[in-house]
C-alpha atoms as a PDB file:
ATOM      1  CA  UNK A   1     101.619 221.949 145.162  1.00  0.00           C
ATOM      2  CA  UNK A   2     103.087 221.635 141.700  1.00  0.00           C
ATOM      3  CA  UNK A   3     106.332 222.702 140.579  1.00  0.00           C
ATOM      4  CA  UNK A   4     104.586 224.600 138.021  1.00  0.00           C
ATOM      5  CA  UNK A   5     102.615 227.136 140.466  1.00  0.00           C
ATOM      6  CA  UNK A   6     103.435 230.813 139.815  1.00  0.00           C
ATOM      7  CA  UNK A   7     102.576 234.047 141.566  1.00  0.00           C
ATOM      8  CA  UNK A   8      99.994 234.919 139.020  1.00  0.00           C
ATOM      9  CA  UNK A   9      99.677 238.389 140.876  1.00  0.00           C
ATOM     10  CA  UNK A  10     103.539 239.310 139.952  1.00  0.00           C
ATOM     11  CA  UNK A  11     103.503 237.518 136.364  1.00  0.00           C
ATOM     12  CA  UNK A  12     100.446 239.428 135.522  1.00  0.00           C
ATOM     13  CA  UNK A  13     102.004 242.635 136.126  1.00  0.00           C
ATOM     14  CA  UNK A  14     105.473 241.302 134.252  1.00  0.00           C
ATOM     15  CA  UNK A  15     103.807 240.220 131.225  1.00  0.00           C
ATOM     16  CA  UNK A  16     101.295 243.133 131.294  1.00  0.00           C
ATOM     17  CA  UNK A  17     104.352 245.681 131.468  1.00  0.00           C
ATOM     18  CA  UNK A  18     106.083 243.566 128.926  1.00  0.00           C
ATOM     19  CA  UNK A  19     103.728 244.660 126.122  1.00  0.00           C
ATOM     20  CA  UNK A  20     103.444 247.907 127.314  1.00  0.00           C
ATOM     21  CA  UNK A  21     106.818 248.501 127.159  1.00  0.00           C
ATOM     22  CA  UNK A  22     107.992 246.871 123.833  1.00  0.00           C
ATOM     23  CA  UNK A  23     105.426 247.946 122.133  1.00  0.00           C
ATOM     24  CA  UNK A  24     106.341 251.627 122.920  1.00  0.00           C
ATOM     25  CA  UNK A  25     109.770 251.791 122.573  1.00  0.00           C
ATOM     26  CA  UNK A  26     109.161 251.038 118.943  1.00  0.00           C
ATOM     27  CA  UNK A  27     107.434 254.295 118.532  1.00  0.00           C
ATOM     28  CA  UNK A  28     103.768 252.634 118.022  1.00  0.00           C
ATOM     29  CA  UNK A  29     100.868 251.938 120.610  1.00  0.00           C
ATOM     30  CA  UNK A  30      98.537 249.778 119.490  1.00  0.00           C
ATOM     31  CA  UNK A  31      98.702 245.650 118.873  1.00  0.00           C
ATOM     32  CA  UNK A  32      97.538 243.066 116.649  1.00  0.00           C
ATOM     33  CA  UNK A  33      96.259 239.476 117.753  1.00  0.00           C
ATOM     34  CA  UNK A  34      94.902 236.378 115.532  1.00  0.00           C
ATOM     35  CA  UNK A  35      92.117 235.327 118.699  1.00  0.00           C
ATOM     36  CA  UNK A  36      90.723 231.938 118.094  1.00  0.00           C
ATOM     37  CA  UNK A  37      88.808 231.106 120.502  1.00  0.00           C
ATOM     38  CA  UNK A  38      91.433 229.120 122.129  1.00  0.00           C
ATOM     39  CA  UNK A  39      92.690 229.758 126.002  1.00  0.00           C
ATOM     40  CA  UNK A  40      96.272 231.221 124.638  1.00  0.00           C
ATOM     41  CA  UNK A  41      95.157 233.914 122.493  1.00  0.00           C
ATOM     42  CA  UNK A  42      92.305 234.617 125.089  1.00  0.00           C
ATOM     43  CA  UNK A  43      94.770 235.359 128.066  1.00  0.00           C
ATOM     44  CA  UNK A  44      97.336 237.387 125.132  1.00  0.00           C
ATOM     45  CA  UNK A  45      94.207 239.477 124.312  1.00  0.00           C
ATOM     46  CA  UNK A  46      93.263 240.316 127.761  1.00  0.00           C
ATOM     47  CA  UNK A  47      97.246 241.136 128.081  1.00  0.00           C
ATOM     48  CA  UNK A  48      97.162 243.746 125.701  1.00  0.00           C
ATOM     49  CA  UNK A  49      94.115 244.493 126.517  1.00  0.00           C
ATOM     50  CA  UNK A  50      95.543 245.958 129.543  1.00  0.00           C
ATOM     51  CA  UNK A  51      98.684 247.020 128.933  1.00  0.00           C
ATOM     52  CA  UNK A  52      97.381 249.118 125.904  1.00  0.00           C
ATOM     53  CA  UNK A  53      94.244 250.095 126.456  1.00  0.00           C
ATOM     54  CA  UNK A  54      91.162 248.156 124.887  1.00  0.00           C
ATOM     55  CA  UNK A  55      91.029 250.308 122.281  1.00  0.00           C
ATOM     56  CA  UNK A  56      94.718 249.665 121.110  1.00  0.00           C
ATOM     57  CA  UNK A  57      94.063 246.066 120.280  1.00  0.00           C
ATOM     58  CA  UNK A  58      92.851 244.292 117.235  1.00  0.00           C
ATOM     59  CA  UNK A  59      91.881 241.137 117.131  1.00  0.00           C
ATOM     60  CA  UNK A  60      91.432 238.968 114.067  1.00  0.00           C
ATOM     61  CA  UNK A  61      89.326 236.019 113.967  1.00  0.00           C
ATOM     62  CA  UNK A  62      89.984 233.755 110.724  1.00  0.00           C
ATOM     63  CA  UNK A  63      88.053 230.272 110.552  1.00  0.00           C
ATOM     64  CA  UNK A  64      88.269 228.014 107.521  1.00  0.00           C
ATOM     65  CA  UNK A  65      84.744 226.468 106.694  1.00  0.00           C
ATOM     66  CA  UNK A  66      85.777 223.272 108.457  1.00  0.00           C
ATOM     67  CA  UNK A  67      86.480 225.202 111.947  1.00  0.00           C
ATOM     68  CA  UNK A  68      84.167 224.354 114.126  1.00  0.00           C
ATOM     69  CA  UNK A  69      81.405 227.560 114.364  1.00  0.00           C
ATOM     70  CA  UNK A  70      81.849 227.272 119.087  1.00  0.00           C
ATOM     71  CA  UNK A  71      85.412 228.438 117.768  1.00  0.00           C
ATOM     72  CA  UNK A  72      84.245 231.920 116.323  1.00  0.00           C
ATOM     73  CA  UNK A  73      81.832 232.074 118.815  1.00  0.00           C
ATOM     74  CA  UNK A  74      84.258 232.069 121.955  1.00  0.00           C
ATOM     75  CA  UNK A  75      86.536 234.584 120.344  1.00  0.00           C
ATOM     76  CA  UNK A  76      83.597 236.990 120.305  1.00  0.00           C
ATOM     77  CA  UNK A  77      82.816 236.424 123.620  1.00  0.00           C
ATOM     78  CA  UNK A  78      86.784 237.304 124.666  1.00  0.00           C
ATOM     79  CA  UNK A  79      86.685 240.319 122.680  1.00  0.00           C
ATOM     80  CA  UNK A  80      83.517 241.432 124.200  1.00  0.00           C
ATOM     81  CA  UNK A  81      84.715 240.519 127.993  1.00  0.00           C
ATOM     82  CA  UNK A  82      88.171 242.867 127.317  1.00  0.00           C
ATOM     83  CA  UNK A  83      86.673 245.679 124.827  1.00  0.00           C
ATOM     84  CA  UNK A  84      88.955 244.760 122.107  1.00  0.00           C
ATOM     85  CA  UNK A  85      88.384 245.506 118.426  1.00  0.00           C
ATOM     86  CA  UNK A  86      87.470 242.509 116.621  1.00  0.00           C
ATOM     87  CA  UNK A  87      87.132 241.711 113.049  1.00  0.00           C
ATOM     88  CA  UNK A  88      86.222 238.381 111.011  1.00  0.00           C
ATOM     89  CA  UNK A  89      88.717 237.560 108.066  1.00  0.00           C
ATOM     90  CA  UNK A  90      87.239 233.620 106.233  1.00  0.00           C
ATOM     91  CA  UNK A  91      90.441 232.156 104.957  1.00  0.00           C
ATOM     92  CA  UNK A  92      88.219 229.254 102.829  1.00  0.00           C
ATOM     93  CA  UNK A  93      88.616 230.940  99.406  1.00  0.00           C
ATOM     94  CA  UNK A  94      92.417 231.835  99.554  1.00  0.00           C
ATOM     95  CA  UNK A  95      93.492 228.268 101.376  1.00  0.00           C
ATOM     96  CA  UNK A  96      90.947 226.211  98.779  1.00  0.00           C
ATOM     97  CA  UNK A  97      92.033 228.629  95.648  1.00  0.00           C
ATOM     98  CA  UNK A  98      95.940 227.153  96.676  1.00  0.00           C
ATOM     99  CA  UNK A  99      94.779 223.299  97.022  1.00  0.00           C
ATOM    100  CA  UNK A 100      93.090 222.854  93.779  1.00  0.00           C
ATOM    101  CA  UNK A 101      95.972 222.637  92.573  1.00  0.00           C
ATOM    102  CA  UNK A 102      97.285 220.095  94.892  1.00  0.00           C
ATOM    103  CA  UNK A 103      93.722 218.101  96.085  1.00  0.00           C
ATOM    104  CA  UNK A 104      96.101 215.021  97.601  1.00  0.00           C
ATOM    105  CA  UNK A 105      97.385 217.620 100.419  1.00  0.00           C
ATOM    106  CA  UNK A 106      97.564 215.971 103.368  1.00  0.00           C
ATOM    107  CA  UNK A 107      95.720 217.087 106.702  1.00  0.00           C
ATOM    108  CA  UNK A 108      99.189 218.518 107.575  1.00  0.00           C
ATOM    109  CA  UNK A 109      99.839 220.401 104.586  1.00  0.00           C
ATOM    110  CA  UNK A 110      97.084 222.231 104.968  1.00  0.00           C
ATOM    111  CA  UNK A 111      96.726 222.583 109.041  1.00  0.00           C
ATOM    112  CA  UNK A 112     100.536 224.479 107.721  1.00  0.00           C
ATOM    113  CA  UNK A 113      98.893 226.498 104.923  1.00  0.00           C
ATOM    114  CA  UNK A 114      96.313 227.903 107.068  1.00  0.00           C
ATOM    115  CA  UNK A 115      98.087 228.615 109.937  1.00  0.00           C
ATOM    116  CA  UNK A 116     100.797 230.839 107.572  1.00  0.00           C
ATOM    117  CA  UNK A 117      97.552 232.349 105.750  1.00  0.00           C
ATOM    118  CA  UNK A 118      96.145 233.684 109.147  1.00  0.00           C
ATOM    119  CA  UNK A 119      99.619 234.947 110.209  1.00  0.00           C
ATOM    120  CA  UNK A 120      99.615 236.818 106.167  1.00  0.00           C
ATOM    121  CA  UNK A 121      96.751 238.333 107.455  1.00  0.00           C
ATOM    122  CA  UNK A 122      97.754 239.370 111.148  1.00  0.00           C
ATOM    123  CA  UNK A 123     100.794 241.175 109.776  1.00  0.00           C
ATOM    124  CA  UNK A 124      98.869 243.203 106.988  1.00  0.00           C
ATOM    125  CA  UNK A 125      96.797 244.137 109.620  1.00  0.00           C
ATOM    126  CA  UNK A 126      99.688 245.436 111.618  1.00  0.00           C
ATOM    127  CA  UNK A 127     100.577 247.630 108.748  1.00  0.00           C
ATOM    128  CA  UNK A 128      96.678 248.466 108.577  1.00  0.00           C
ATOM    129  CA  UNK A 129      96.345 249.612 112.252  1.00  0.00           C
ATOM    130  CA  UNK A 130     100.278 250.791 113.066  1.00  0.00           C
ATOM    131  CA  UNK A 131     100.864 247.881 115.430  1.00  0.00           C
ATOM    132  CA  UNK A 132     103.071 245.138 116.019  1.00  0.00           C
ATOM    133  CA  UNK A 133     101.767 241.631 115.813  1.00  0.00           C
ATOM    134  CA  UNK A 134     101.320 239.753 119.376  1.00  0.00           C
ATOM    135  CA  UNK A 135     102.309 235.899 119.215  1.00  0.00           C
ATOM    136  CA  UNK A 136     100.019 233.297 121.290  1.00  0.00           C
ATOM    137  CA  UNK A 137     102.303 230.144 121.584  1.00  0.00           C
ATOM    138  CA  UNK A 138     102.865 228.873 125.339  1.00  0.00           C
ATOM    139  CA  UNK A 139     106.622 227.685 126.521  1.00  0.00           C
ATOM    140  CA  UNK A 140     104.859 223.980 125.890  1.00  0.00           C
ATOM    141  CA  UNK A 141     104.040 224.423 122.397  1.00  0.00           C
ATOM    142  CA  UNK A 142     107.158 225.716 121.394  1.00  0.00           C
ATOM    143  CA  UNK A 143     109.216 223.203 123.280  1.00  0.00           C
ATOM    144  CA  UNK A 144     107.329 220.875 122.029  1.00  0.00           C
ATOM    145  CA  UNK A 145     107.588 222.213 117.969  1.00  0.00           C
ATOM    146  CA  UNK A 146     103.882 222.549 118.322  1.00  0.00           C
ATOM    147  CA  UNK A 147     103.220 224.911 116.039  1.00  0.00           C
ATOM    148  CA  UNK A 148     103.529 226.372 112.379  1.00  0.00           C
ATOM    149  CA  UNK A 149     107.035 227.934 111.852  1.00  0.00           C
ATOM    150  CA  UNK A 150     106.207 231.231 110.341  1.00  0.00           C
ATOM    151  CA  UNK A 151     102.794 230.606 110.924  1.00  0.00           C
ATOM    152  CA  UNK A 152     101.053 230.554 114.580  1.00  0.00           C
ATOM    153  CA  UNK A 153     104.899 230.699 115.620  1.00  0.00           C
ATOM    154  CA  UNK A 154     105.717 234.118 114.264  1.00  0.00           C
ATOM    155  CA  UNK A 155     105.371 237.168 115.625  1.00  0.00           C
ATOM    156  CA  UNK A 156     106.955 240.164 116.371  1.00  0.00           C
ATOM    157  CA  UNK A 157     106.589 239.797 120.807  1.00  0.00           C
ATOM    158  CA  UNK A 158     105.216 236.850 122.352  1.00  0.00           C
ATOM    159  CA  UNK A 159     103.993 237.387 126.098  1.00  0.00           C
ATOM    160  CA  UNK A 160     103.453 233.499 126.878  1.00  0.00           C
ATOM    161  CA  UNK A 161     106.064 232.003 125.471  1.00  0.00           C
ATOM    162  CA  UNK A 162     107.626 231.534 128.565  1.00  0.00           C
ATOM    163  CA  UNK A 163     104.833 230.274 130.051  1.00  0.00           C
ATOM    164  CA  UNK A 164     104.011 226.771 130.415  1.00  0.00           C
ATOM    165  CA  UNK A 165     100.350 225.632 129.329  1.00  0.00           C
ATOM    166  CA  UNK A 166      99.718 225.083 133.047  1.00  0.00           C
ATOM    167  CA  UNK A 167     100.409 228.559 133.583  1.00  0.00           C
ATOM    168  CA  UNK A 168      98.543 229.661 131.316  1.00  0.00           C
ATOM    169  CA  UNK A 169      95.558 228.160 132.502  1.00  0.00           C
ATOM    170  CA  UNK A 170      96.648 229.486 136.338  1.00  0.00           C
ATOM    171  CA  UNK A 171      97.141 232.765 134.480  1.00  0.00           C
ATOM    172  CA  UNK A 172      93.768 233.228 132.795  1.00  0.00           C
ATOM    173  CA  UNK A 173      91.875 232.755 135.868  1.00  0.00           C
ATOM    174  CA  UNK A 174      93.634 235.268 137.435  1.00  0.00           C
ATOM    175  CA  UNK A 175      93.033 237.665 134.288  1.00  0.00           C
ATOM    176  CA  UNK A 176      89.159 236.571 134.362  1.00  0.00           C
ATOM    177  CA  UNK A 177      89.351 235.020 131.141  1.00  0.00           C
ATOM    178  CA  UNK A 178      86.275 233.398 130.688  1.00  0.00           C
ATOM    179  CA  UNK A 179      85.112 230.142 132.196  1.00  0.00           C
ATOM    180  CA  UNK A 180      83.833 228.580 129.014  1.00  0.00           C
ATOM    181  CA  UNK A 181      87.392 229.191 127.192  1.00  0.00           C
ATOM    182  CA  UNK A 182      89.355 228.025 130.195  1.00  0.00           C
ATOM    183  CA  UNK A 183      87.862 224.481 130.302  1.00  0.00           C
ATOM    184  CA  UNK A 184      87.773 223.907 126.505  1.00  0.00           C
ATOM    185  CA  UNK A 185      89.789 221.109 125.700  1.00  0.00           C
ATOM    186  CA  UNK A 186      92.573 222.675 123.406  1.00  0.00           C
ATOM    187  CA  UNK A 187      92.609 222.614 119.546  1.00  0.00           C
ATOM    188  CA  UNK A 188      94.350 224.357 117.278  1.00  0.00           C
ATOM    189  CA  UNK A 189      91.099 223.622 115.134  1.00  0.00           C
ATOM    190  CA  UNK A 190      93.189 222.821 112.443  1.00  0.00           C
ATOM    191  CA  UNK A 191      90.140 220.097 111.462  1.00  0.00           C
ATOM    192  CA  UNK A 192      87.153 218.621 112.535  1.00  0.00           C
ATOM    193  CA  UNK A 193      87.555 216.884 115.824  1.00  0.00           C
ATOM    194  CA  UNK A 194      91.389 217.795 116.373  1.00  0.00           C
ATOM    195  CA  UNK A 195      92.532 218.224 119.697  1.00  0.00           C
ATOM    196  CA  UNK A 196      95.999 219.011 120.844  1.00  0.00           C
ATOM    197  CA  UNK A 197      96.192 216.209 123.506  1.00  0.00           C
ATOM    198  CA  UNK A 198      95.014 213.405 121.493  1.00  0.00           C
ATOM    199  CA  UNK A 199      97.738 214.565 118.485  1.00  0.00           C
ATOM    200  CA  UNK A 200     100.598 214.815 120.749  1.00  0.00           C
ATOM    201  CA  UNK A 201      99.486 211.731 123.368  1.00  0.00           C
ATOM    202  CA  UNK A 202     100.008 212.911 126.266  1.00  0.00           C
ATOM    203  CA  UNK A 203      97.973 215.499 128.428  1.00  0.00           C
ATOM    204  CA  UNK A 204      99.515 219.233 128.748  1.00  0.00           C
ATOM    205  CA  UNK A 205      99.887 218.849 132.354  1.00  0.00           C
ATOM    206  CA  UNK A 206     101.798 215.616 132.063  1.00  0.00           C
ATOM    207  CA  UNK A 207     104.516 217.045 129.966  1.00  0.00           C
ATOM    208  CA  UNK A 208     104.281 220.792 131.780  1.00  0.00           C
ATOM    209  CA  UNK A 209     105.897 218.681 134.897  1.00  0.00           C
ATOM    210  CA  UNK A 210     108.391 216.390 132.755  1.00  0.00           C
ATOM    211  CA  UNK A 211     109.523 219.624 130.842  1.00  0.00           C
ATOM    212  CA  UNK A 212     109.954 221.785 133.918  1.00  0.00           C
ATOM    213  CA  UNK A 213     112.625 219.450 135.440  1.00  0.00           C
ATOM    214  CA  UNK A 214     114.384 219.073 131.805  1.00  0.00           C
ATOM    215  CA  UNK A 215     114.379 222.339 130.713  1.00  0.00           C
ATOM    216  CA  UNK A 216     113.914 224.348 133.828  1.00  0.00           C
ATOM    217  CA  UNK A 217     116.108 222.004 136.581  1.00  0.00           C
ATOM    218  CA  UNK A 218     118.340 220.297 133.798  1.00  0.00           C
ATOM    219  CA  UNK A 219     117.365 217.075 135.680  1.00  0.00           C
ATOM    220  CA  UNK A 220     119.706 214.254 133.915  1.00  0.00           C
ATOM    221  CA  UNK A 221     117.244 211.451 132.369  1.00  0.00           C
ATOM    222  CA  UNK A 222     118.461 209.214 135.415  1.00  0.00           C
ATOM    223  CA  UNK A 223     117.378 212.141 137.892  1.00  0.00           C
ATOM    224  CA  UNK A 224     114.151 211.879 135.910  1.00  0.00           C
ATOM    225  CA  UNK A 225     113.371 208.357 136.135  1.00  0.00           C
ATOM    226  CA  UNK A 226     113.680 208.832 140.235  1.00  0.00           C
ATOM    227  CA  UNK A 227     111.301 211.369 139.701  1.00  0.00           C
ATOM    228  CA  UNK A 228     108.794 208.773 138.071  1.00  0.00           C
ATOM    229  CA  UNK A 229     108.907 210.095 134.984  1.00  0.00           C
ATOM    230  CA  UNK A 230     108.658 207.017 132.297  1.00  0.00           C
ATOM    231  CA  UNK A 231     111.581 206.396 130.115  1.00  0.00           C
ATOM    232  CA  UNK A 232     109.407 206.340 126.835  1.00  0.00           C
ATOM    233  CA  UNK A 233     107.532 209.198 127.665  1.00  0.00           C
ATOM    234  CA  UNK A 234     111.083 210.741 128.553  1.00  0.00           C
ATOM    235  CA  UNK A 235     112.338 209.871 125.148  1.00  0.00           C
ATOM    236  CA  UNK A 236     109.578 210.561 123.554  1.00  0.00           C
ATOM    237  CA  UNK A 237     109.460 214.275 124.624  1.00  0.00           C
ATOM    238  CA  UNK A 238     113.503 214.780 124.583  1.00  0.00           C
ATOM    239  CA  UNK A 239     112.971 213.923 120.842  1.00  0.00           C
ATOM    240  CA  UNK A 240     110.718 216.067 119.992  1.00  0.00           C
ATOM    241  CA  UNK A 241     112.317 219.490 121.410  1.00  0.00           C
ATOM    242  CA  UNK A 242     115.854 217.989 119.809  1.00  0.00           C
ATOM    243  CA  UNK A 243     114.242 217.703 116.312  1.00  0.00           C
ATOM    244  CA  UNK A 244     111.899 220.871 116.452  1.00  0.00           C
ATOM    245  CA  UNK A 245     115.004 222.821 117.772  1.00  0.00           C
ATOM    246  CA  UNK A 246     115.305 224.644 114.342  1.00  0.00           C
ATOM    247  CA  UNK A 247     111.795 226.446 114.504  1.00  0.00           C
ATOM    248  CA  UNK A 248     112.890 228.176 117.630  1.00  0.00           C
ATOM    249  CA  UNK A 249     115.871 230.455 116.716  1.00  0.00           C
ATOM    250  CA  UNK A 250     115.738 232.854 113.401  1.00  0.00           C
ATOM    251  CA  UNK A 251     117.336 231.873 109.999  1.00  0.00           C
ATOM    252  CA  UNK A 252     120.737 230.772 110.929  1.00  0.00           C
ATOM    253  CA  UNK A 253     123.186 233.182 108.904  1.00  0.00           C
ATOM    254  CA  UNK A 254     126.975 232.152 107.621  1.00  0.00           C
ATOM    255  CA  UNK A 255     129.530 234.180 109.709  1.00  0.00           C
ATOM    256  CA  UNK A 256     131.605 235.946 108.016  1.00  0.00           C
ATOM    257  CA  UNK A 257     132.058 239.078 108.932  1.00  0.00           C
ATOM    258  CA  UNK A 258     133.084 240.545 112.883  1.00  0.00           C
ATOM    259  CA  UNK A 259     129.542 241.052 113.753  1.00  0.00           C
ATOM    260  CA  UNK A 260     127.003 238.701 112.168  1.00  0.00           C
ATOM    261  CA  UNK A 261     122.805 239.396 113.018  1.00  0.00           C
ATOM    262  CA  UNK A 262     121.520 237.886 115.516  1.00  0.00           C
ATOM    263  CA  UNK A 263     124.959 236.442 116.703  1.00  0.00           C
ATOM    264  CA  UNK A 264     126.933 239.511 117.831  1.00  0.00           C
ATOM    265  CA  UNK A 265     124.801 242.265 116.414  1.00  0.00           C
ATOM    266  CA  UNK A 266     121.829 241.969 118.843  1.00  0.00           C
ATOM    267  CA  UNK A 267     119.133 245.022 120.493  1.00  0.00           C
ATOM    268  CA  UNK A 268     119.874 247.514 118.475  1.00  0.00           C
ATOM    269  CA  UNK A 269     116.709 249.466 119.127  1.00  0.00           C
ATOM    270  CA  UNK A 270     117.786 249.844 123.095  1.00  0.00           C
ATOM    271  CA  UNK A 271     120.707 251.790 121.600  1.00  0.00           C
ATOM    272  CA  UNK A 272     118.766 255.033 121.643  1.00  0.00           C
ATOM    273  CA  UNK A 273     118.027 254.705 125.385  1.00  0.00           C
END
């Protein structure tokens, strides 16, 4: 059995609560999710889905005209399976309006400038519907710095994000996501014929069990060799959560004052409990 193996009985009904709860103590009920199609905003939607009441959730689906079209279709078929509201926002005009101005972007400039235009989007539609936007990046991902800072990354609650891709896969079935969406290959369908194993090279499940010991156990990098773990692949990964570290905390503010946000000013709206 792998390290990674979860009670998905008792993290369904943490994660399920999770929403429910800080979504209410704000004073608001329903939520806001950008569902692509993808496995991780599939499992968030059916989440909410629960925790809020079908009717509370709105989902967003926004494809760019290079997205591939099994993409749009998938999210339909998620919103149908949990009830949720669902609505279809293009972002081609808007993302192509920007780049004539710059038509040498790279593939990464604008995989960036889409994923912030669909977050735009998400959190005008939380001021549309009353509801707090629901982020969709796994523990992995953000680990990893696989992902758009204040793009796919924001968010005002995450559910996953301390859930490993594995789990989220272990998860879903035990949501009844659907089958076709669970054993997609994963894309952030940033372009045509992008996956997110072949960009990062290395499978989910590969680094799922080399992060767990790191991050999870604090295994030393010796205590990870005599697990088997492959001192490039170790380096490789260790490098990539030191140098994405910065995308994972908020705007880092200069202290000076006795009680600086985010440092010693923290929770303020459990106060009124």
């Amino acid at each position: 059995m792998s390290r990674l193996s979860v009670n998905t009985r008792l993290l369904r009904r943490i994660v399920v609560d999770f929403v429910r709860e800080e979504i209410l103590k704000t004073g608001l009920k329903r939520g806001v999710l950008g569902l692509s199609g993808g496995i991780d905003s599939a499992l968030v939607a059916f989440i909410a889905a629960e925790a809020l009441g079908p009717e509370n959730v709105h989902a967003v689906c926004m494809p760019y005209k290079s997205s591939n079209p099994e993409s749009e279709a998938h999210a339909r078929i998620v919103a149908q399976a949990c009830g949720i509201n669902f609505t279809v926002v293009p972002i081609t005009p808007m993302v192509d309006a920007y780049f004539e101005s710059f038509p040498d972007a790279d593939n990464m400039r604008r995989g960036n400038k889409m994923a912030r235009e669909r977050m735009t989007i998400l959190f005008d539609h939380s001021a549309l519907h009353g509801a707090l936007v629901l982020g969709t990046s796994n523990k992995t991902e953000l680990l990893l710095g696989y992902g758009t800072l204040y793009g796919d990354m924001a968010s005002a609650l995450n559910p996953i994000g301390d859930l490993y891709k594995s789990q989220v896969w272990q998860l879903s079935e035990e949501m009844g996501v659907p089958r076709e969406v669970i054993e997609k290959k994963p894309s952030a369908d940033l372009w045509a014929g992008q996956t997110d194993e072949q960009e990062l090279g290395f499978t989910y499940r590969e680094v799922d069990e080399l992060m767990y010991c790191m991050v999870d156990l604090r295994m030393t990098t010796e205590e990870l060799i005599k697990e088997g773990f492959a001192d490039d692949f170790i380096a490789n990964v260790q490098g990539k959560i030191k140098n994405s570290h910065f995308k994972r905390r908020l705007p880092i503010i200069a202290k000076v004052s006795n009680r600086t946000i985010d440092r010693d000013f923290r929770y303020s709206r459990d106060w009124g409990k």
